[in-house]
C-alpha atoms as a PDB file:
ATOM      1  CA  UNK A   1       0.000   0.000   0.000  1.00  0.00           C
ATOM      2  CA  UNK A   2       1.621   3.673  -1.093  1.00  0.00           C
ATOM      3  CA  UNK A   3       1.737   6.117   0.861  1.00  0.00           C
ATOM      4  CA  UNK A   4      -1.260   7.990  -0.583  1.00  0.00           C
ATOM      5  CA  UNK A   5      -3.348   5.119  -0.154  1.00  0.00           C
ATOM      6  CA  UNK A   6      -2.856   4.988   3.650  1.00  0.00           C
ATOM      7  CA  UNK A   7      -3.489   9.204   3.744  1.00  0.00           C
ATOM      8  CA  UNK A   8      -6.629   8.165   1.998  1.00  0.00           C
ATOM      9  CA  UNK A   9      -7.872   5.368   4.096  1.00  0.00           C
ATOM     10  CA  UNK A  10      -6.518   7.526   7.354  1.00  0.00           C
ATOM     11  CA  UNK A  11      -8.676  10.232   6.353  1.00  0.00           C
ATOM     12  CA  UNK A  12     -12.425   8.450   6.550  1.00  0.00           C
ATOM     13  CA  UNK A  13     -11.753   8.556  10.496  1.00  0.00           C
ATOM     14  CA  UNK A  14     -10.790  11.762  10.761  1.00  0.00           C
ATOM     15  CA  UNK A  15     -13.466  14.445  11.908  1.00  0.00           C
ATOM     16  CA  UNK A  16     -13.208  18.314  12.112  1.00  0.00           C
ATOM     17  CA  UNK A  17     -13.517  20.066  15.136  1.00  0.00           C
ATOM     18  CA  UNK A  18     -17.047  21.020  14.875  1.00  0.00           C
ATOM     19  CA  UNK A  19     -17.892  17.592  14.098  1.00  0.00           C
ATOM     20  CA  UNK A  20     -16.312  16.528  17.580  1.00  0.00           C
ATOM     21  CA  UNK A  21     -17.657  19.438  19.657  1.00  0.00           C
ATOM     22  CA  UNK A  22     -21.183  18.529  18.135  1.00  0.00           C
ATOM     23  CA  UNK A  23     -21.182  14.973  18.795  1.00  0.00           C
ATOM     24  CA  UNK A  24     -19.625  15.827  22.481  1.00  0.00           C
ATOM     25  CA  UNK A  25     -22.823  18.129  23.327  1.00  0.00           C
ATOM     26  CA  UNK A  26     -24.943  14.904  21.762  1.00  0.00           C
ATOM     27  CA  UNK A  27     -23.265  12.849  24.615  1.00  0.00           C
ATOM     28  CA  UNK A  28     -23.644  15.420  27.247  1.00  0.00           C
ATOM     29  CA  UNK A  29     -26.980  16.014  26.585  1.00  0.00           C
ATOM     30  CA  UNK A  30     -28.332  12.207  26.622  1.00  0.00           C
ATOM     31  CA  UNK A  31     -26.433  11.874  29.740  1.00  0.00           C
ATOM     32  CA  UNK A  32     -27.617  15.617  31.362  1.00  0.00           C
ATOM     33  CA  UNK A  33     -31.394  13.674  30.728  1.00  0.00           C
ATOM     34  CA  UNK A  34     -30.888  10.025  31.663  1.00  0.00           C
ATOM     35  CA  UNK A  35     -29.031  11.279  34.871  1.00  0.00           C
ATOM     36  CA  UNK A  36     -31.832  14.014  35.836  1.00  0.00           C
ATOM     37  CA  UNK A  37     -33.080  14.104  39.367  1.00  0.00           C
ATOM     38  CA  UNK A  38     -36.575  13.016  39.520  1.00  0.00           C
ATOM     39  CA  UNK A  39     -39.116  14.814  41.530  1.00  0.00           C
ATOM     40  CA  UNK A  40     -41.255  13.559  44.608  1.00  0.00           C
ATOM     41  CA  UNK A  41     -45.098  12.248  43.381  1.00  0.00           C
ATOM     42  CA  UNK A  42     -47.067  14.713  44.632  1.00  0.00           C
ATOM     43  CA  UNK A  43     -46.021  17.559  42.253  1.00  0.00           C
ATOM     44  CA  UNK A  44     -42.966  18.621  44.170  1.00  0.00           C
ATOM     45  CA  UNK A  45     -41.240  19.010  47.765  1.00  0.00           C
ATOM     46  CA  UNK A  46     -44.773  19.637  49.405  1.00  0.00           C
ATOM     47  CA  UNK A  47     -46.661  16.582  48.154  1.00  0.00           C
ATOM     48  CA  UNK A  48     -46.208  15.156  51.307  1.00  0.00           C
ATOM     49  CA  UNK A  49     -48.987  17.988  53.145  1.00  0.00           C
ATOM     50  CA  UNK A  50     -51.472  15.788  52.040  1.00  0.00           C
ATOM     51  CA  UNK A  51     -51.566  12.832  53.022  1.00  0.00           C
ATOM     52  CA  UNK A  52     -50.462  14.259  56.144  1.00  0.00           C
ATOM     53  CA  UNK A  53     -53.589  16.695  56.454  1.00  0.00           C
ATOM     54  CA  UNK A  54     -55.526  13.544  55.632  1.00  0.00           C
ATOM     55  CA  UNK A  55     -54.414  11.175  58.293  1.00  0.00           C
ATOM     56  CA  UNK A  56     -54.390  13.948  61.214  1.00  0.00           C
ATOM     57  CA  UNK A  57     -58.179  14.865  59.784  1.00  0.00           C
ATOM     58  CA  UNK A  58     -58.776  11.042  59.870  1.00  0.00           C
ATOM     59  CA  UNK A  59     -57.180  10.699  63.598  1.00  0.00           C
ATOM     60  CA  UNK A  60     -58.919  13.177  65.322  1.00  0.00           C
ATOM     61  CA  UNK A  61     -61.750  12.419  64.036  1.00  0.00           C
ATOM     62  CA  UNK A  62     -61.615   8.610  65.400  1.00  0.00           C
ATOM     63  CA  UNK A  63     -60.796  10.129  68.730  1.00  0.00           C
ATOM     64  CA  UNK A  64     -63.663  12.080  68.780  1.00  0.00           C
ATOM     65  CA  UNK A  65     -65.839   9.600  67.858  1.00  0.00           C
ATOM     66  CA  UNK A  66     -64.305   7.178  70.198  1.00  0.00           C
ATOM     67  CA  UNK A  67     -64.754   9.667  72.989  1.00  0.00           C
ATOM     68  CA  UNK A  68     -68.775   9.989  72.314  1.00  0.00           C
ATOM     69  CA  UNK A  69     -69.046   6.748  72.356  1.00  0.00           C
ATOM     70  CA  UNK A  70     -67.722   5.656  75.592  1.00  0.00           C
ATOM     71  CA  UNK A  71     -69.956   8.596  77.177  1.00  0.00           C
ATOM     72  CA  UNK A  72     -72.708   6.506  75.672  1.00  0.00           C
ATOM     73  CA  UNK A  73     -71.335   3.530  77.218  1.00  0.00           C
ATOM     74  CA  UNK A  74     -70.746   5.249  80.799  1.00  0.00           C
ATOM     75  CA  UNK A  75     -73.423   7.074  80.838  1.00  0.00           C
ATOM     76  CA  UNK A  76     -72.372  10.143  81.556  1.00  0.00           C
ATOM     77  CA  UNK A  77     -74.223  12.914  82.014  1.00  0.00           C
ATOM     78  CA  UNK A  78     -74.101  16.562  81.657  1.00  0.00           C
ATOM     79  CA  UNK A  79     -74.131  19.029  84.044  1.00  0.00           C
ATOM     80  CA  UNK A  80     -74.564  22.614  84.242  1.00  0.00           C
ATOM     81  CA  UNK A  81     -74.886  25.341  86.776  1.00  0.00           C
ATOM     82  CA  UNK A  82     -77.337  28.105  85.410  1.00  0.00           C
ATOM     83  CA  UNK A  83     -78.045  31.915  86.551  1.00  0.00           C
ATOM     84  CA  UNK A  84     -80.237  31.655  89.610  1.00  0.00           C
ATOM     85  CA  UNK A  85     -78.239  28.830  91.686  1.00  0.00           C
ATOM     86  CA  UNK A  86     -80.013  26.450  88.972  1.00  0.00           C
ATOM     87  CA  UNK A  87     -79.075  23.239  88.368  1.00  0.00           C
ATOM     88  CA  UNK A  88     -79.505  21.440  85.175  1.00  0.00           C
ATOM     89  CA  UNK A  89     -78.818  17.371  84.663  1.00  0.00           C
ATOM     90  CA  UNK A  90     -78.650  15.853  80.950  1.00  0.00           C
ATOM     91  CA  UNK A  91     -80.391  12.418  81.494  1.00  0.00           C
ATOM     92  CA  UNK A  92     -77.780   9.241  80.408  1.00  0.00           C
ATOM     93  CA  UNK A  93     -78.064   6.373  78.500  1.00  0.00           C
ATOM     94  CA  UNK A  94     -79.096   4.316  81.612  1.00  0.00           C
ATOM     95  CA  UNK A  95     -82.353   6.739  81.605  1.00  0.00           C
ATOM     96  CA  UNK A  96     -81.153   7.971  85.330  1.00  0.00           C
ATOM     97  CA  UNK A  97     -79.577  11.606  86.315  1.00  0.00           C
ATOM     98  CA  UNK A  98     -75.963  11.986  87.952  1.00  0.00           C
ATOM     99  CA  UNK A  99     -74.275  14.276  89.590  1.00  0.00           C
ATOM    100  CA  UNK A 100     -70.650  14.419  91.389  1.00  0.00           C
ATOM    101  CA  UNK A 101     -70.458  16.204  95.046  1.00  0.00           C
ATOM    102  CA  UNK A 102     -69.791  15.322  98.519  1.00  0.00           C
ATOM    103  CA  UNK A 103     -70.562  13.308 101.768  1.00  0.00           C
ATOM    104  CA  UNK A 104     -69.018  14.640 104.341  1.00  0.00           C
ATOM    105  CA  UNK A 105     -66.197  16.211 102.368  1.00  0.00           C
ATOM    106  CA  UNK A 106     -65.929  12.967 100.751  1.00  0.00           C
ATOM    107  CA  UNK A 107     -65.967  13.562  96.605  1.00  0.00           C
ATOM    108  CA  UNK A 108     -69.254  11.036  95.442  1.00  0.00           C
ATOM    109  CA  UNK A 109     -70.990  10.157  92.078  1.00  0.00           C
ATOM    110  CA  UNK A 110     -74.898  10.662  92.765  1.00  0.00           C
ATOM    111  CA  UNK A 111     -77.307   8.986  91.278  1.00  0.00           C
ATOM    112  CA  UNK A 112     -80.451  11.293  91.527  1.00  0.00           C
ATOM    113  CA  UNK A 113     -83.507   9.020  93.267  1.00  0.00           C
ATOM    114  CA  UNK A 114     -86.804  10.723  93.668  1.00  0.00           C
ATOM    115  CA  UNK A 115     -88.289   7.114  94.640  1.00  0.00           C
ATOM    116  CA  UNK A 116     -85.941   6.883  97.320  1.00  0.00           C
ATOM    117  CA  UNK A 117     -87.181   8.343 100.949  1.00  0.00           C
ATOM    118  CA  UNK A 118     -83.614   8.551 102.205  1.00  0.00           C
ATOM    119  CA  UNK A 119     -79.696   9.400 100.434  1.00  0.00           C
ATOM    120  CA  UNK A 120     -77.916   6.302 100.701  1.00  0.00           C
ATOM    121  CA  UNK A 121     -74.286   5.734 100.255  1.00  0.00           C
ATOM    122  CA  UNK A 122     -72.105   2.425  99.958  1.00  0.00           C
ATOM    123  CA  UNK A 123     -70.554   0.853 103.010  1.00  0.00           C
ATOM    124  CA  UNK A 124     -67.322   1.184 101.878  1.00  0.00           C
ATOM    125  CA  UNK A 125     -67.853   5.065 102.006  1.00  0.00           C
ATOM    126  CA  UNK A 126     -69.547   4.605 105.367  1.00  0.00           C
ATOM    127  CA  UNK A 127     -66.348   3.121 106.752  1.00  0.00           C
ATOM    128  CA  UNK A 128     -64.227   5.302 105.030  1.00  0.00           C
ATOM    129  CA  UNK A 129     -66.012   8.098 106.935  1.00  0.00           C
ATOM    130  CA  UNK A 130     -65.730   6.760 110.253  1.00  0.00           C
ATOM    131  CA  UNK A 131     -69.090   5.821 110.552  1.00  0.00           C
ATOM    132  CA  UNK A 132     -69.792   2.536 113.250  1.00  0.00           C
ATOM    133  CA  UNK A 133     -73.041   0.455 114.295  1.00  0.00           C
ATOM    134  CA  UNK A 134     -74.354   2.331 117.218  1.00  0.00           C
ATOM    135  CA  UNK A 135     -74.211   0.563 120.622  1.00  0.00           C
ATOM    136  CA  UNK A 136     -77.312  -1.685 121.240  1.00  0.00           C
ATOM    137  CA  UNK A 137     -77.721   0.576 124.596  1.00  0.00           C
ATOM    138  CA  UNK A 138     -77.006   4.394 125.097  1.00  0.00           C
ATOM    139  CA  UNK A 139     -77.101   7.675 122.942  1.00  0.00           C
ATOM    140  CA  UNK A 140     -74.872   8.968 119.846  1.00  0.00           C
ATOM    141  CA  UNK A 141     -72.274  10.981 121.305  1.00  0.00           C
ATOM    142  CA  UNK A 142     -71.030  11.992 117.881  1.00  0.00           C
ATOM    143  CA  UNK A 143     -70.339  15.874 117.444  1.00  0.00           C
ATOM    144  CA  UNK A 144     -72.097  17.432 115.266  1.00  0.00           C
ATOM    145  CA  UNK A 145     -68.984  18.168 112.497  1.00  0.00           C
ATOM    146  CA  UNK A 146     -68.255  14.104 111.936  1.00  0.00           C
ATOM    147  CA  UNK A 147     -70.643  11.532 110.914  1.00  0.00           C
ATOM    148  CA  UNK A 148     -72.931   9.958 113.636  1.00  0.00           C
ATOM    149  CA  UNK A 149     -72.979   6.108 114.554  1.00  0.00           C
ATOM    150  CA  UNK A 150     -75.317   4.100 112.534  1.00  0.00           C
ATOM    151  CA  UNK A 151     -78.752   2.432 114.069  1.00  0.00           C
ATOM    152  CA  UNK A 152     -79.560  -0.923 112.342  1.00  0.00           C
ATOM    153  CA  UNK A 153     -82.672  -1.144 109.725  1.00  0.00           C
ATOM    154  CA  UNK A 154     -84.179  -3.360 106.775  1.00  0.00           C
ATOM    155  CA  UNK A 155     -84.527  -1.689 103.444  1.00  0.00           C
ATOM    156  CA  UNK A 156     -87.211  -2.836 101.389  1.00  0.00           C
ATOM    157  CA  UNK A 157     -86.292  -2.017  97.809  1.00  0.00           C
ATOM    158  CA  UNK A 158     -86.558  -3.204  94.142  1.00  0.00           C
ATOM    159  CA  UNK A 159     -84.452  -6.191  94.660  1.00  0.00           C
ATOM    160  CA  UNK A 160     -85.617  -7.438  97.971  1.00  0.00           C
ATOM    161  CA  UNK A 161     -85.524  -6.747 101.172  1.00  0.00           C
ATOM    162  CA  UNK A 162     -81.671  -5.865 102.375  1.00  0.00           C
ATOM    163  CA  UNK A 163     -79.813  -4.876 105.823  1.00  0.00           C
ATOM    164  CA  UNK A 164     -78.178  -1.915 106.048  1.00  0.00           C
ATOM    165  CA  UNK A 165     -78.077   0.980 108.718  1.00  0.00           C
ATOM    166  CA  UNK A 166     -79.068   5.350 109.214  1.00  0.00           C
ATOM    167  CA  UNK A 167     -76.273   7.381 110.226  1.00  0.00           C
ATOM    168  CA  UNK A 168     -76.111  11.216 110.041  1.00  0.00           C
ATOM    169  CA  UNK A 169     -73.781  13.329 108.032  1.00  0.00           C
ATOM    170  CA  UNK A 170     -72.026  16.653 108.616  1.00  0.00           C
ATOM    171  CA  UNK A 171     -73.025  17.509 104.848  1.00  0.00           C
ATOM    172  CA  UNK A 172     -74.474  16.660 101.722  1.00  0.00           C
ATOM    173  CA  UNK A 173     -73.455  18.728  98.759  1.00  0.00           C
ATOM    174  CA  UNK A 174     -74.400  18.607  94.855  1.00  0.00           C
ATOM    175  CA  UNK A 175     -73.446  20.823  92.556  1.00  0.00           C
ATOM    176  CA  UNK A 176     -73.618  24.784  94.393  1.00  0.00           C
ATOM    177  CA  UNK A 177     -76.188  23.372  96.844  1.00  0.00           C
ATOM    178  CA  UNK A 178     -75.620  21.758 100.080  1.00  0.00           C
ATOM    179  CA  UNK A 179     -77.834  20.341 103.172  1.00  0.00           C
ATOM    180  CA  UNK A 180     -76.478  19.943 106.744  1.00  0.00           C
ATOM    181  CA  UNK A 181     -77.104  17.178 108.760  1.00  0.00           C
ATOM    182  CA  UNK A 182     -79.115  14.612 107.070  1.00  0.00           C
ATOM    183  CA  UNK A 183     -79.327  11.450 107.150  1.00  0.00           C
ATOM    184  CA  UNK A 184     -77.986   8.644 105.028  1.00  0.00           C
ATOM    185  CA  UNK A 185     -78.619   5.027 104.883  1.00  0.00           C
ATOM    186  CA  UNK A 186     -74.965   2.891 104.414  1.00  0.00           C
ATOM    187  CA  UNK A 187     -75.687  -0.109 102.549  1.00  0.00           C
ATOM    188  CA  UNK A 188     -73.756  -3.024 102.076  1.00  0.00           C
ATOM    189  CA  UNK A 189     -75.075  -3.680  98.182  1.00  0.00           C
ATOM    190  CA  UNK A 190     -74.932  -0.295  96.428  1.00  0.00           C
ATOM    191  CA  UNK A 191     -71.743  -0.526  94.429  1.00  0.00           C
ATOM    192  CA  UNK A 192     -69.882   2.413  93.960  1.00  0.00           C
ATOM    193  CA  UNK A 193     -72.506   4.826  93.120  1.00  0.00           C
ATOM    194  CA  UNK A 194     -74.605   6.845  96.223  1.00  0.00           C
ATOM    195  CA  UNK A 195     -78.177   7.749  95.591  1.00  0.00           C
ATOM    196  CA  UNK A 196     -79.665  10.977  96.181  1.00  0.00           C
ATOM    197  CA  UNK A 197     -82.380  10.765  98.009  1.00  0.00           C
ATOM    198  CA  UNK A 198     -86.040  12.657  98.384  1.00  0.00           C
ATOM    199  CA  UNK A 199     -84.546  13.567 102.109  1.00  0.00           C
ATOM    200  CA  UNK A 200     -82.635  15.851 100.610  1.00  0.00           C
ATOM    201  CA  UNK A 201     -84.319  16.482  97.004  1.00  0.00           C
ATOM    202  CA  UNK A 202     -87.344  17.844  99.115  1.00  0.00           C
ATOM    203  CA  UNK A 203     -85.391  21.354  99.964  1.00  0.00           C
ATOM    204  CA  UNK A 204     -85.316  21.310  96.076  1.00  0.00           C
ATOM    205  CA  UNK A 205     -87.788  22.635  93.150  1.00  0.00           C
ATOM    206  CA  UNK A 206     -87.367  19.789  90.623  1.00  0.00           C
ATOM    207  CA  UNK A 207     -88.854  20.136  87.031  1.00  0.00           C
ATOM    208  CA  UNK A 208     -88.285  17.449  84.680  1.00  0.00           C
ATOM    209  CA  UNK A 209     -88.784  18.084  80.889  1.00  0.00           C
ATOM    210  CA  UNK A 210     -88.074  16.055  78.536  1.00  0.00           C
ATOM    211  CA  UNK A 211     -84.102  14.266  78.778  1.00  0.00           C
ATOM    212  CA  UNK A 212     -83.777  17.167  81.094  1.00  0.00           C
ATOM    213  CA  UNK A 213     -84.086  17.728  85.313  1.00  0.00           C
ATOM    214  CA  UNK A 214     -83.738  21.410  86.830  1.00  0.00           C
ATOM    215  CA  UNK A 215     -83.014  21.518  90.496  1.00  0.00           C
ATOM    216  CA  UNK A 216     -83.201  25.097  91.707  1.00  0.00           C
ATOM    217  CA  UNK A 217     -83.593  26.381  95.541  1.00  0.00           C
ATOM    218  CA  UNK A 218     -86.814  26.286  97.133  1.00  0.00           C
ATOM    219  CA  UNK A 219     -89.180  23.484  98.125  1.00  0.00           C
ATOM    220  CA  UNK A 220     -90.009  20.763  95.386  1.00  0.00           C
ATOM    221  CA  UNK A 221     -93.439  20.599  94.607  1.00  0.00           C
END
């Protein structure tokens, strides 16, 4: 092979300059677009609010629903203290009225009882208070600021007739309303709820309307 021959042959691989710098920007620019970051689904950075807006909507909205529902399940019932010292009970889902105050400075969950002639509390609460059988012989030497002994009696309720005993309490109080020295009847049976009682109910104006019972001062009728 001459010499012109291999110049000849040499020259089909040879390129000019702007041949190379194109084809260099060719490889650059498949590479610039295979390489390319790619963005979050969502339509950028914030595509992440949400399904984040979603699941706190979602979550408090279980919580509140969860809440309702175990007030169904308890019960519990409203209460609220209206202008003129009036009291106003929400009846619960067990159809009865309740109402949180005190025996003897002693926090209680009543359970309002217009069919009941006396307040009665559980005997846990009555020992808890200090309160004893009276002595079959002699008088009740209590003073009047703690609870008095307790003189044995049969109940006759709903259930049958039970034992139990009648003490006397410094206090009752419910709500903004309270009533010195009344009586209570500690029973063995009651659970953990006290009733309130017409004994004390009768200082009382009770109107019931409807799911709702006012108890205001004066006298119930």
């Amino acid at each position: 092979m001459t010499d012109d021959d291999r110049d000849a042959q040499a020259a089909r691989f040879r390129r000019s300059n702007a041949e190379k710098d194109a084809r260099v920007a060719s490889v650059r620019a498949r590479l610039n677009t295979g390489n390319a970051p790619r963005q979050p689904s969502g339509g950028g950075p914030s595509g992440w609010l949400g399904p984040a807006l979603f699941w706190t909507v979602l979550l408090a909205l279980a919580a509140g629903g969860a809440s309702l529902w175990l007030d169904r399940e308890r019960g519990d019932t409203a209460v609220r203290v209206l202008p003129g010292d009036r009291l106003e009970l929400r009846r619960g889902s067990g159809g009865g009225y309740r109402v949180p105050g005190e025996v003897a400075s002693r926090p209680v969950s009543f359970i309002v009882d217009t069919g009941a002639s006396l307040t009665s509390i559980p005997a846990r609460l009555g020992a808890e208070l200090g309160i004893r059988e009276c002595p079959a012989v002699g008088f009740d030497t209590s003073r009047a600021d703690e609870p008095g002994c307790c003189r044995r009696e049969t109940f006759h309720t709903a259930s049958g007739t039970t034992e139990g005993c009648v003490a006397r309490v410094p206090s009752i109080r419910f709500g903004g309303f309270e009533v010195r020295n009344a009586q209570v009847a500690v029973m063995p049976a009651l659970g953990d709820h006290a009733l309130l009682g017409m004994n004390v109910l009768r200082h009382f104006s009770l109107v019931q309307q409807g799911g709702t019972l006012s108890i205001s001062p004066g006298a119930a009728k």
